[in-house]
Protein backbone atom coordinates (compact mmCIF):
# COMPACT_ATOMS: atom_id res chain seq x y z
CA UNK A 1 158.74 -200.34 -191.06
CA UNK A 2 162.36 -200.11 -190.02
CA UNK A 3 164.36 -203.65 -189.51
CA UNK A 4 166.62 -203.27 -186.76
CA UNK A 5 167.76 -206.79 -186.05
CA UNK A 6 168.93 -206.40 -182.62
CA UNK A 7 168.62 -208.14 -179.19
CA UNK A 8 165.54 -207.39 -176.87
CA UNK A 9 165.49 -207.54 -173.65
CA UNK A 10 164.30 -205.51 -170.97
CA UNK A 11 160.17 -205.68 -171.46
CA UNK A 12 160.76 -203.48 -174.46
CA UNK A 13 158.25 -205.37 -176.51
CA UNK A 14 155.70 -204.50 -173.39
CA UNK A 15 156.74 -201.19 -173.96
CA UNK A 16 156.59 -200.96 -177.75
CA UNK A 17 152.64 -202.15 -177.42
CA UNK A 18 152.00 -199.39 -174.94
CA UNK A 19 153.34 -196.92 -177.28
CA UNK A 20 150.47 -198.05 -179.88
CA UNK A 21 153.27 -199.17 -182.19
CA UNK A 22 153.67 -202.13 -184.47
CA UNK A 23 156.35 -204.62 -184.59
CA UNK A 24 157.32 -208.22 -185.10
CA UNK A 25 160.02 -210.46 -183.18
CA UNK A 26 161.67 -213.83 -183.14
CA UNK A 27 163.50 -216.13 -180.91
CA UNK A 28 166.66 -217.23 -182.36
CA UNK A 29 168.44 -220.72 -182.04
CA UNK A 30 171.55 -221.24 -180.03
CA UNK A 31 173.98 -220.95 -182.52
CA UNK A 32 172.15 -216.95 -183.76
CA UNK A 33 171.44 -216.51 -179.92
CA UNK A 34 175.52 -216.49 -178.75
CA UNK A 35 176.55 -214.20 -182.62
CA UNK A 36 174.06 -211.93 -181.18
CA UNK A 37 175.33 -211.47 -178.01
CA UNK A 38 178.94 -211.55 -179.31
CA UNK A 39 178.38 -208.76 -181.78
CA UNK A 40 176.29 -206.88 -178.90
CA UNK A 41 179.03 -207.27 -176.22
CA UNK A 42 180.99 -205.21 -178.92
CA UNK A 43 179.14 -202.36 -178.95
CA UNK A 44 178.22 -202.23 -174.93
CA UNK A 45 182.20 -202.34 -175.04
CA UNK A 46 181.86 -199.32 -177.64
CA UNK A 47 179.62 -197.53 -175.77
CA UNK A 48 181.48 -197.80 -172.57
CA UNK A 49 184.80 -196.58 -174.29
CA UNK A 50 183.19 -193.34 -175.54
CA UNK A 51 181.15 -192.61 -172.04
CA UNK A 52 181.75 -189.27 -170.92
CA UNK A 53 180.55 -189.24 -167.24
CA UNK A 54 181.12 -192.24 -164.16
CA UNK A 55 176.78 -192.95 -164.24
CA UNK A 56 177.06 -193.82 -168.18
CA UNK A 57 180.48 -195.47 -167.93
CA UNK A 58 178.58 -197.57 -164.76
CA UNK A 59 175.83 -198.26 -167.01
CA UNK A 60 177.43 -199.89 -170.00
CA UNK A 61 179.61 -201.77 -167.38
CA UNK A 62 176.32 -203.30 -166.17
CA UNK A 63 175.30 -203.98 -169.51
CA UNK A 64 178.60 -205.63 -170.60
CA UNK A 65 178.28 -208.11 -167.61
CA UNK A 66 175.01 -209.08 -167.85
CA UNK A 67 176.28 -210.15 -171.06
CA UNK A 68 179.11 -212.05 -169.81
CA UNK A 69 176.54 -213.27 -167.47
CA UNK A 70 174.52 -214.53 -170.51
CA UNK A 71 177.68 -215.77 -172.46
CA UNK A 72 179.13 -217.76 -169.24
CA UNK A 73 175.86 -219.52 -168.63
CA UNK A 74 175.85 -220.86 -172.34
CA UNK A 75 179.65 -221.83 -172.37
């Protein structure tokens, strides 16, 4: 089974089960929590850098603040 060590969010575990698929999760502590989102609000940033069209640009954007959103409510 692939490890892909990455935030979830968005039901995707819901999702994963409906697909018939396997997989295995954990909640992380504060400190893990805040390096996740730091290295994740790096590649939203990424991602928003190399959209090509205004609906993906708008999309990252949204992603990118609801991690600010996350980042401000822990600072």
């Amino acid at each position: 089974m692939p490890n892909y060590n990455k935030l979830v969010r968005d039901k995707i575990p819901q999702f994963i089960v409906g697909t018939g698929k396997k997989f295995s999760t954990r909640i992380l502590n504060n400190e893990e929590y805040i390096t996740e989102l730091k290295k994740k609000c790096f590649e939203e940033l990424e991602e928003y850098i190399e959209a090509k069209s205004k609906e993906d640009a708008f999309e990252e954007l949204a992603d990118l603040l609801e991690i600010i959103y996350a980042l401000s409510e822990y600072h």
